[in-house]
PDB file of N, CA and C in Angstrom:
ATOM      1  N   UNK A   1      29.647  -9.093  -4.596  1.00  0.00           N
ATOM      2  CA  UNK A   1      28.236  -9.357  -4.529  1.00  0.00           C
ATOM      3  C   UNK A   1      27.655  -8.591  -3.351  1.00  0.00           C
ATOM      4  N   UNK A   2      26.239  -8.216  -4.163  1.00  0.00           N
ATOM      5  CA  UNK A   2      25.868  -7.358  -2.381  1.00  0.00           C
ATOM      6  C   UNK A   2      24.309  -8.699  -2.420  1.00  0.00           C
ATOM      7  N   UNK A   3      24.296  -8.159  -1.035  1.00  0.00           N
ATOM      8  CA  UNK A   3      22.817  -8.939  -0.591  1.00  0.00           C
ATOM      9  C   UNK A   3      22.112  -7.330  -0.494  1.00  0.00           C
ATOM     10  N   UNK A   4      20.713  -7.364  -1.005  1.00  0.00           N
ATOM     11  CA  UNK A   4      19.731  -6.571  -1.262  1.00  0.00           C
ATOM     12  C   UNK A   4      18.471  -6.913  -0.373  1.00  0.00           C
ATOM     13  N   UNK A   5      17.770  -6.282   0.419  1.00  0.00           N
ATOM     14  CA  UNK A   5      17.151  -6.225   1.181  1.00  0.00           C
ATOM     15  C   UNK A   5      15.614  -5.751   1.077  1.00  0.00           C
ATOM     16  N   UNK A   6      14.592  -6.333   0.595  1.00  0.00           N
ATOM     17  CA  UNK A   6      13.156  -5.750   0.345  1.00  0.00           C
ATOM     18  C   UNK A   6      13.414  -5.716  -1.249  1.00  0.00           C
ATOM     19  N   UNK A   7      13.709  -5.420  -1.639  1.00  0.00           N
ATOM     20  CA  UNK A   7      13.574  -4.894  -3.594  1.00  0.00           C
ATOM     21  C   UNK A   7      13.969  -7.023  -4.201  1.00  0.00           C
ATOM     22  N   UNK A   8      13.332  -6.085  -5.534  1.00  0.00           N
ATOM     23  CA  UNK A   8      13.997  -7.515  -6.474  1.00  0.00           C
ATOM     24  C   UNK A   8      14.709  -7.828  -6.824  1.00  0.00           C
ATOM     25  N   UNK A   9      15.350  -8.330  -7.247  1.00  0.00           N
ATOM     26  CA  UNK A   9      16.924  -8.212  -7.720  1.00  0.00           C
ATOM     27  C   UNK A   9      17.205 -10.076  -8.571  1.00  0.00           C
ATOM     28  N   UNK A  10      17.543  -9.685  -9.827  1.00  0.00           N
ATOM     29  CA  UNK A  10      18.321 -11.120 -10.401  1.00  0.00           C
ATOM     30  C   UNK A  10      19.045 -11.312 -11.028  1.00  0.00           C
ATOM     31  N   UNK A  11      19.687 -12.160 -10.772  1.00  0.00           N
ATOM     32  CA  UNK A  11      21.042 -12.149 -11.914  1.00  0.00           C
ATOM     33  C   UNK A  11      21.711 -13.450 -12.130  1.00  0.00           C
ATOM     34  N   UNK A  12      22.394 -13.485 -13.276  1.00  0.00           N
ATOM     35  CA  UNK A  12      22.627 -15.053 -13.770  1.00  0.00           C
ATOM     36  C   UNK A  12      24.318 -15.306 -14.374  1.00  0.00           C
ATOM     37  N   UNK A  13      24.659 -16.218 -13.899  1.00  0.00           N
ATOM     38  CA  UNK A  13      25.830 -16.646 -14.335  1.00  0.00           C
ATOM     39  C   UNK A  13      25.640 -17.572 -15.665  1.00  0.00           C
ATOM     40  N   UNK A  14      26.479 -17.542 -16.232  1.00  0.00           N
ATOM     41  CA  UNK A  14      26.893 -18.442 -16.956  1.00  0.00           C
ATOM     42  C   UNK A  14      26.007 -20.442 -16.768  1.00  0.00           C
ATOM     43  N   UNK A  15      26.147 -20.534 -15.386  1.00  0.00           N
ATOM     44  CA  UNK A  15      25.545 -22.151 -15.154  1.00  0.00           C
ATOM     45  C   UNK A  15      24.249 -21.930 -14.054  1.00  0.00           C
ATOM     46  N   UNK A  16      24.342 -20.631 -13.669  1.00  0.00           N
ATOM     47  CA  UNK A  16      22.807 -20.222 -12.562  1.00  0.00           C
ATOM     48  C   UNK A  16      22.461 -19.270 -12.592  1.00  0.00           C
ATOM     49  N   UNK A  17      21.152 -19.140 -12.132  1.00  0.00           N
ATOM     50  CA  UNK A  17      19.968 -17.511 -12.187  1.00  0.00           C
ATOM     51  C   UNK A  17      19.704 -17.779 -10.485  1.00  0.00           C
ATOM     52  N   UNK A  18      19.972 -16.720 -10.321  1.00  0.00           N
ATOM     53  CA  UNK A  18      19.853 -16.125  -8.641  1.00  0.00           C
ATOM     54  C   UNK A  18      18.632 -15.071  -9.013  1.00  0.00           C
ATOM     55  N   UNK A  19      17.102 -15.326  -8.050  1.00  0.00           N
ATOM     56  CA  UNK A  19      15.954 -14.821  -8.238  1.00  0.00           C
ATOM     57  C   UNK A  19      15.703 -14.469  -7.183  1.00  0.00           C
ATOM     58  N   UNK A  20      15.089 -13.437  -6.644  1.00  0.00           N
ATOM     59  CA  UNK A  20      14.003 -12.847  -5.764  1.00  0.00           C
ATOM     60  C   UNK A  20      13.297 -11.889  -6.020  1.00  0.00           C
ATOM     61  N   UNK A  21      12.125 -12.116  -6.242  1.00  0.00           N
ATOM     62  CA  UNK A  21      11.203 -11.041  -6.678  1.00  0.00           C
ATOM     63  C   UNK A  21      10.734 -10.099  -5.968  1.00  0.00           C
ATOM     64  N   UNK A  22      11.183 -10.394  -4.558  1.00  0.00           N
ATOM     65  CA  UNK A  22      10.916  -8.941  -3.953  1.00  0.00           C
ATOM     66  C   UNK A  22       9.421  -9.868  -2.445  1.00  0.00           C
ATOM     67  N   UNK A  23       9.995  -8.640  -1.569  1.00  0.00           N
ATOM     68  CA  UNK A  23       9.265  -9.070  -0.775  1.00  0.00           C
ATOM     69  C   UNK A  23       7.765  -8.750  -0.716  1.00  0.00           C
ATOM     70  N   UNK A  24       6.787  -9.465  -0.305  1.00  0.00           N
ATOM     71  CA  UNK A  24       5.351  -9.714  -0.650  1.00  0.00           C
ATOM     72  C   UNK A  24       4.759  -8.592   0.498  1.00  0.00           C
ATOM     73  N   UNK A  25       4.377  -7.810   0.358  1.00  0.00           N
ATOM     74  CA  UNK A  25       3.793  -6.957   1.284  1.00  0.00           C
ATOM     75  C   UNK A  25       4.085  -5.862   1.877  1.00  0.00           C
ATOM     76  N   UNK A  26       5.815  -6.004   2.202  1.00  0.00           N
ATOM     77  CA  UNK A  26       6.795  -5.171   2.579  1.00  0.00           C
ATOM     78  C   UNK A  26       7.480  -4.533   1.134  1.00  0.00           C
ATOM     79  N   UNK A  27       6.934  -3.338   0.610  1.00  0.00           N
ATOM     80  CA  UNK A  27       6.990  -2.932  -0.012  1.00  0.00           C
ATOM     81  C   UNK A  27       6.890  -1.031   0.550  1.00  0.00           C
ATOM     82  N   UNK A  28       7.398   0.046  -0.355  1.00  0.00           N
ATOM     83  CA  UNK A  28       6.945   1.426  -0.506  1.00  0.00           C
ATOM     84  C   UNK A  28       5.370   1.581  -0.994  1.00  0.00           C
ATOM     85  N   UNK A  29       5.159   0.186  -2.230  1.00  0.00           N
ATOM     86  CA  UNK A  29       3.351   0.929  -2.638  1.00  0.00           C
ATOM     87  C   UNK A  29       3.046  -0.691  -2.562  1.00  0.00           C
ATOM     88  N   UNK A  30       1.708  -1.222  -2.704  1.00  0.00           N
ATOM     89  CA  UNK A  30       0.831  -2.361  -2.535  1.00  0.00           C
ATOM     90  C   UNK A  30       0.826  -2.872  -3.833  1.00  0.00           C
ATOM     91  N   UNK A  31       2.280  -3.327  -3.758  1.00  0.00           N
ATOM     92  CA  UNK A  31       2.322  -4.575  -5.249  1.00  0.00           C
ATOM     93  C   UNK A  31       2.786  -5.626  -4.999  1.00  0.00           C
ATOM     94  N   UNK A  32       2.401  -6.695  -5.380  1.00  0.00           N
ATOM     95  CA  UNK A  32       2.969  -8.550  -4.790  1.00  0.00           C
ATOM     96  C   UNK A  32       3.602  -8.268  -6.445  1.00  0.00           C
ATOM     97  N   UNK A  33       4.770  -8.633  -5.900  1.00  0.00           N
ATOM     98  CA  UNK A  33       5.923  -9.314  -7.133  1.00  0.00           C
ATOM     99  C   UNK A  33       6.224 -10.533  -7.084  1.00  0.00           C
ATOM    100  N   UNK A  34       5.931 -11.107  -8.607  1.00  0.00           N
ATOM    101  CA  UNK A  34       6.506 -12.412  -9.016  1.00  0.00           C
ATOM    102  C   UNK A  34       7.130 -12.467 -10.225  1.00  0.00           C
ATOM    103  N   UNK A  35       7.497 -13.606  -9.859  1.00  0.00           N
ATOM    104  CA  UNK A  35       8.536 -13.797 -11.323  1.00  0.00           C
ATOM    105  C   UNK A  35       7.888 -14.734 -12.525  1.00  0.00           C
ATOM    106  N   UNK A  36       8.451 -14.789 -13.789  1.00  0.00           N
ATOM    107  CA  UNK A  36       7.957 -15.728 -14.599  1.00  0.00           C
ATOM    108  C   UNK A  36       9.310 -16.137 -15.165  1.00  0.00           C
ATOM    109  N   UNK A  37       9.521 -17.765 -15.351  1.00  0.00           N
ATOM    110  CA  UNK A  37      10.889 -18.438 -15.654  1.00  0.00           C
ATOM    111  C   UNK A  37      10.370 -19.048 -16.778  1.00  0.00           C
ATOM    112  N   UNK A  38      11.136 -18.909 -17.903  1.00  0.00           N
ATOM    113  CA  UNK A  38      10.587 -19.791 -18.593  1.00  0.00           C
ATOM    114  C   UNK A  38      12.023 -20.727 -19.319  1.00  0.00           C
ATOM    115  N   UNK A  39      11.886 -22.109 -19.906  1.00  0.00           N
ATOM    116  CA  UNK A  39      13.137 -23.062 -19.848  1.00  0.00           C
ATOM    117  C   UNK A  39      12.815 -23.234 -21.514  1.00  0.00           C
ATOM    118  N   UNK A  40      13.443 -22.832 -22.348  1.00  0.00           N
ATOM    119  CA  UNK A  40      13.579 -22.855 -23.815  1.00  0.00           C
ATOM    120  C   UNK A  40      14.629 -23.554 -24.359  1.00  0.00           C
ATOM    121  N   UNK A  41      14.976 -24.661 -24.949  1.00  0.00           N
ATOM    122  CA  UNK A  41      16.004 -25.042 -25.428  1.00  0.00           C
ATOM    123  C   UNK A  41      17.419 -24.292 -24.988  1.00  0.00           C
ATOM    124  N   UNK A  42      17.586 -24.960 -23.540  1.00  0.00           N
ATOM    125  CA  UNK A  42      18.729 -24.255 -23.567  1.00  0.00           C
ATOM    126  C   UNK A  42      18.572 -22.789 -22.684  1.00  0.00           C
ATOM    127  N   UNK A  43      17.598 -21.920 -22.657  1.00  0.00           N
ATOM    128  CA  UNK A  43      18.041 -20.460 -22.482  1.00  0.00           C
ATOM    129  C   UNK A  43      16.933 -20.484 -21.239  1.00  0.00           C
ATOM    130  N   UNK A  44      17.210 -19.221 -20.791  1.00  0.00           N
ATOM    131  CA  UNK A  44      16.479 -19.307 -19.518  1.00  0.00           C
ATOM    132  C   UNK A  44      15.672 -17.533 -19.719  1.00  0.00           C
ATOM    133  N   UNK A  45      14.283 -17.320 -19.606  1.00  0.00           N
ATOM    134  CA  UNK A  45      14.093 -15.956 -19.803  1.00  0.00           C
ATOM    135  C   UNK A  45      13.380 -15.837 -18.510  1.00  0.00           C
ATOM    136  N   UNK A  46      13.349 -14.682 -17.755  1.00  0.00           N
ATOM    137  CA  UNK A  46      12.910 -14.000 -16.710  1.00  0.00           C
ATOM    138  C   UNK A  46      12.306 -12.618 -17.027  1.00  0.00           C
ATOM    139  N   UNK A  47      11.171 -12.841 -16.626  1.00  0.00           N
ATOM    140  CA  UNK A  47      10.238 -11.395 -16.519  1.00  0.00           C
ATOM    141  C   UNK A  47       9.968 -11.032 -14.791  1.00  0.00           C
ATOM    142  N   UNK A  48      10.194  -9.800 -14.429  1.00  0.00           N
ATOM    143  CA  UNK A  48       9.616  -9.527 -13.056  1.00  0.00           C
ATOM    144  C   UNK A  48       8.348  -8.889 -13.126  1.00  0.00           C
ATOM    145  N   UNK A  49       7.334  -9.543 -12.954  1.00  0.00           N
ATOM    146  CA  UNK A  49       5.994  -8.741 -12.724  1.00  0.00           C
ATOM    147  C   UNK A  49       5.416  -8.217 -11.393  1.00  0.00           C
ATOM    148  N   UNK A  50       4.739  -7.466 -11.174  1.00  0.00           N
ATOM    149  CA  UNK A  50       4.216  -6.710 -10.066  1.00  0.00           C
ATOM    150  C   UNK A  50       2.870  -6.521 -10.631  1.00  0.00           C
ATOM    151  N   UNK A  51       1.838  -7.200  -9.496  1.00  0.00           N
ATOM    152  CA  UNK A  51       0.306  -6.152  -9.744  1.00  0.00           C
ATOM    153  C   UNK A  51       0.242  -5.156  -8.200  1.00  0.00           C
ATOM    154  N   UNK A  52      -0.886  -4.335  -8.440  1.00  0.00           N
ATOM    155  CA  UNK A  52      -1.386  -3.550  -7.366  1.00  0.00           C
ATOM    156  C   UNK A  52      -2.261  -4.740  -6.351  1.00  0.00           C
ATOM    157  N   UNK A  53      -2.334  -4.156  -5.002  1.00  0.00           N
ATOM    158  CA  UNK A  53      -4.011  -4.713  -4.455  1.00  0.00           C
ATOM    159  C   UNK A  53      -4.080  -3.697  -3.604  1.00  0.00           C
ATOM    160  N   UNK A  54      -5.127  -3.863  -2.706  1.00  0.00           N
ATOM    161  CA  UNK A  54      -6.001  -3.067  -1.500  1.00  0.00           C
ATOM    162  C   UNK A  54      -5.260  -3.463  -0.608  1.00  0.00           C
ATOM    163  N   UNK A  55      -4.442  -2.460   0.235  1.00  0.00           N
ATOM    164  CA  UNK A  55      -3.886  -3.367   1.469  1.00  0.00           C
ATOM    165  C   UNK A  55      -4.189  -2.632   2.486  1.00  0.00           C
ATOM    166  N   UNK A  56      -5.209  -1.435   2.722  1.00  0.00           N
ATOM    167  CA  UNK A  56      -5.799  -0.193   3.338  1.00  0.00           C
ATOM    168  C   UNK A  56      -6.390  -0.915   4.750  1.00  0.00           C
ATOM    169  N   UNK A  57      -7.275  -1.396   4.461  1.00  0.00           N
ATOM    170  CA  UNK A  57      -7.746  -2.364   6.428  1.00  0.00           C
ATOM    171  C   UNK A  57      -6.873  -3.252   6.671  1.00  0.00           C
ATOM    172  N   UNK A  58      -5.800  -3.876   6.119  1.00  0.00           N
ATOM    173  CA  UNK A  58      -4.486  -4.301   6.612  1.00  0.00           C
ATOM    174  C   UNK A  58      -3.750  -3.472   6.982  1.00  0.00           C
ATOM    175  N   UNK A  59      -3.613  -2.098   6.451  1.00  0.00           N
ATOM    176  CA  UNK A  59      -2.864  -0.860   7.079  1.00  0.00           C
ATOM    177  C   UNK A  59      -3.483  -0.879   8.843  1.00  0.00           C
ATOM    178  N   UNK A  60      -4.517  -0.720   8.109  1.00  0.00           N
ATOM    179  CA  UNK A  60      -5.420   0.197   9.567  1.00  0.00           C
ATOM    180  C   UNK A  60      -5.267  -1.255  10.705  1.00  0.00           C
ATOM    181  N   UNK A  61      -5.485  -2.471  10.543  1.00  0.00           N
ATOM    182  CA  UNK A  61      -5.535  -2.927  11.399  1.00  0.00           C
ATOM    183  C   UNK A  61      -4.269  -2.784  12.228  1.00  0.00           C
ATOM    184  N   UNK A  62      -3.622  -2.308  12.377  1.00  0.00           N
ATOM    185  CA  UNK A  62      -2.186  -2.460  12.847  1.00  0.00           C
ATOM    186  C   UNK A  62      -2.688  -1.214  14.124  1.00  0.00           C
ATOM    187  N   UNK A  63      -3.617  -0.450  13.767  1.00  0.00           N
ATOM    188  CA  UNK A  63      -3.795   0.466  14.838  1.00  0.00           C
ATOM    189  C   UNK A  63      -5.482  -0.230  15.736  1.00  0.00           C
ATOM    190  N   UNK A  64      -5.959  -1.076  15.076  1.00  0.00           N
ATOM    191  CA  UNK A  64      -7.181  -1.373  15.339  1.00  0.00           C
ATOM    192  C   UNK A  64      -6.675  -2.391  16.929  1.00  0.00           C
ATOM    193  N   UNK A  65      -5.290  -3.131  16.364  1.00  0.00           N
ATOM    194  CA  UNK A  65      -4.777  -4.547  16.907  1.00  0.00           C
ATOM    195  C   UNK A  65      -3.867  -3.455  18.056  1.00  0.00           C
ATOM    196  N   UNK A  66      -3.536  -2.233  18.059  1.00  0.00           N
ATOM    197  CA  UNK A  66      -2.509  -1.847  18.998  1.00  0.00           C
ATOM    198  C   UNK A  66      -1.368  -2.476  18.914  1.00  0.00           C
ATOM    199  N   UNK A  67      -0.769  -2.342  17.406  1.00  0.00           N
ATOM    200  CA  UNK A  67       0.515  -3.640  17.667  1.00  0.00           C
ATOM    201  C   UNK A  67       1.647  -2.625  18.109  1.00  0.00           C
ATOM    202  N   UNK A  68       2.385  -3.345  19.003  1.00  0.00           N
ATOM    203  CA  UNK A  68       3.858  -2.395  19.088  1.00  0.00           C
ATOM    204  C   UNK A  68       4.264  -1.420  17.840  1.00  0.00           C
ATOM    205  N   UNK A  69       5.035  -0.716  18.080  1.00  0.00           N
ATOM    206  CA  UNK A  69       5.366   0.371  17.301  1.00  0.00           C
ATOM    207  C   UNK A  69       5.047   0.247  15.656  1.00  0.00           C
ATOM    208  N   UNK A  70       3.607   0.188  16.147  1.00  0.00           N
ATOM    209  CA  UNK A  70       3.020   0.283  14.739  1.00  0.00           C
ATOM    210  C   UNK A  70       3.453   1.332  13.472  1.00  0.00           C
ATOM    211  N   UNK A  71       3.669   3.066  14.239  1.00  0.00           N
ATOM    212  CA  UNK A  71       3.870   3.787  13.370  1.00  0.00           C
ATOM    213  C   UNK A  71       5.406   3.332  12.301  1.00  0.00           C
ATOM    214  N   UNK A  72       6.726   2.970  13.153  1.00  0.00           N
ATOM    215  CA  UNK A  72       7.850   2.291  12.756  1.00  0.00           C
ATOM    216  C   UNK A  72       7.567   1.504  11.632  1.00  0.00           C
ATOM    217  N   UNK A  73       6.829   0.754  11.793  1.00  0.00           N
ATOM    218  CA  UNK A  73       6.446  -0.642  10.957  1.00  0.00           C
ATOM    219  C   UNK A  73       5.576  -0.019   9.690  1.00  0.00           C
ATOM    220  N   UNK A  74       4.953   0.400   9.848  1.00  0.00           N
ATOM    221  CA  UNK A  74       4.187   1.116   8.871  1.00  0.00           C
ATOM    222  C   UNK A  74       4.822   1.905   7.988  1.00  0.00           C
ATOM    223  N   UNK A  75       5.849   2.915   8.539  1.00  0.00           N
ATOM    224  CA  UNK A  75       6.953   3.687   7.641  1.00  0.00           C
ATOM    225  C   UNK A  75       8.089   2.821   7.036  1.00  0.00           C
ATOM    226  N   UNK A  76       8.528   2.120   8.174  1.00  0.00           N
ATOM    227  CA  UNK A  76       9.956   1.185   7.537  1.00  0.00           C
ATOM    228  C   UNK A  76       9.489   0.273   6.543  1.00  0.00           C
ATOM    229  N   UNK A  77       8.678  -0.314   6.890  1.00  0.00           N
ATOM    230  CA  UNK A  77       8.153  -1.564   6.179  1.00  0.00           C
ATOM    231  C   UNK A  77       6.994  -1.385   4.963  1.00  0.00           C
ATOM    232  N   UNK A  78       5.847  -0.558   5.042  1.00  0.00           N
ATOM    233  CA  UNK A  78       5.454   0.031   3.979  1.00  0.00           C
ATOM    234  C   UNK A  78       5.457   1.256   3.397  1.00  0.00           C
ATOM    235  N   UNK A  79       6.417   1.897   3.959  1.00  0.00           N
ATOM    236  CA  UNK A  79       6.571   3.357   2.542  1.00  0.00           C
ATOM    237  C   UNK A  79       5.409   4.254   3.347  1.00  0.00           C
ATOM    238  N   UNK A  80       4.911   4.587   4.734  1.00  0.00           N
ATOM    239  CA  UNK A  80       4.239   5.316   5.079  1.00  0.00           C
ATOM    240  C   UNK A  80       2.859   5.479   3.941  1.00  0.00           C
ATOM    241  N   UNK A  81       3.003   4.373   3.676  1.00  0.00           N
ATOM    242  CA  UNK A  81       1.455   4.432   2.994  1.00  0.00           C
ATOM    243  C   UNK A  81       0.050   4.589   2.830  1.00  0.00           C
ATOM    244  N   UNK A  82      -0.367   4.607   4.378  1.00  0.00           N
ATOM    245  CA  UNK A  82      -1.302   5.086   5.069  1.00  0.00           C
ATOM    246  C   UNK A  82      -1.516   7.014   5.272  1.00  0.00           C
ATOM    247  N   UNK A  83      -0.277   7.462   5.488  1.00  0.00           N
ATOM    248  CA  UNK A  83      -0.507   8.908   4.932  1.00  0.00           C
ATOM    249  C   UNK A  83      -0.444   9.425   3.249  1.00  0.00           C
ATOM    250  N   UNK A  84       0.246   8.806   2.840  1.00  0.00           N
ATOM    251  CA  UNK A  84       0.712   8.885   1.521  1.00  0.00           C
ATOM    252  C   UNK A  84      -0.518   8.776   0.585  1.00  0.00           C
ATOM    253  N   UNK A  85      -0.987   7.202   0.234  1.00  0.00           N
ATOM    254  CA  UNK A  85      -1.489   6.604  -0.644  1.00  0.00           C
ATOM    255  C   UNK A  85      -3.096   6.780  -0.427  1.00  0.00           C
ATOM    256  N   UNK A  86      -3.824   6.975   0.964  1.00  0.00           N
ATOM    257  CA  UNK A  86      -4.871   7.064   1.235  1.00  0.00           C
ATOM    258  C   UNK A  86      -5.626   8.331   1.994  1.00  0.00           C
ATOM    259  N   UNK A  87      -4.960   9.487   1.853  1.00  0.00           N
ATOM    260  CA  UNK A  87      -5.351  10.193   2.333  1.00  0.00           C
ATOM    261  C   UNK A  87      -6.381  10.847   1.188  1.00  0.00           C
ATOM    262  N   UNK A  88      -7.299  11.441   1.622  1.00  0.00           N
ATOM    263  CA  UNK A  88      -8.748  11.652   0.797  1.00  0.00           C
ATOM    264  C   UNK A  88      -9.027  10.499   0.094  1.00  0.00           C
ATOM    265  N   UNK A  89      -8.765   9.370  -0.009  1.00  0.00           N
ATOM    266  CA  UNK A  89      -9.924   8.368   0.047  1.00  0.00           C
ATOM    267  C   UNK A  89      -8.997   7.658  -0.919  1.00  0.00           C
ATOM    268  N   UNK A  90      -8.159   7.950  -1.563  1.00  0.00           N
ATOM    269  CA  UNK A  90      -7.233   7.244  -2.777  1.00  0.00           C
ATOM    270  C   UNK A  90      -5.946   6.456  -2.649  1.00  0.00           C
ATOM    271  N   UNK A  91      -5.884   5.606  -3.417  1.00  0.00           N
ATOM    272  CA  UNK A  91      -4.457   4.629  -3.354  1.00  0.00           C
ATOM    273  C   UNK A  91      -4.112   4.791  -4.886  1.00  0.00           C
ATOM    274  N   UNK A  92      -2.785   4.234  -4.754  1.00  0.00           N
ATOM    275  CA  UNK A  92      -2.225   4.513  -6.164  1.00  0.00           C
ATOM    276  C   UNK A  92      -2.485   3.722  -7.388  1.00  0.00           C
TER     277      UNK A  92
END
C-alpha cells in the first residue's frame, strides 16, 4: 500500500472502500473534489467529481498579506498558477 499525498485516490476491498477525494484547494488547477457514494442493495458505487472556481484574489492575497515564502507555497501547493493560469487575464 502506498499513502498518496494531494491527488485522489480510492480503493476497495472486498468488506471496505478507502476514499479521499483529493485535497480542497491544494491542487495544480482550481478544482474542489468530491466524491459521490452511493449504497444499493448490497454494492457500493463511487464517482470522483471535480468542478472549477476563481481562486485568483486568493492567489494574490498571499502577496497582498506578505505571507512567508509565499512564492514556495504558491508553486508547491498550487501548480504555480498565478503565472500559468492567469497571465493575460485567463484561468483554465
Amino acid at each position: 500500500m502506498s499513502i498518496k499525498w494531494g491527488l485522489d485516490h480510492y480503493f476497495k476491498t472486498t468488506q471496505r472502500v478507502y476514499l479521499n477525494p483529493g485535497a480542497l484547494g491544494c491542487n495544480e488547477h482550481a478544482i474542489a473534489r468530491y466524491a459521490v457514494v452511493e449504497l444499493q442493495k448490497g454494492t457500493i458505487s463511487v464517482q470522483l467529481i471535480g468542478t472549477t472556481y476563481d481562486n485568483k484574489a486568493f492567489l494574490e492575497s498571499f502577496e497582498q498579506l506578505n505571507v512567508p515564502d509565499r512564492e514556495f507555497i504558491i508553486r508547491a501547493f498550487h501548480g504555480n498558477q498565478l503565472q500559468r493560469d492567469f497571465k493575460d487575464g485567463n484561468n483554465i
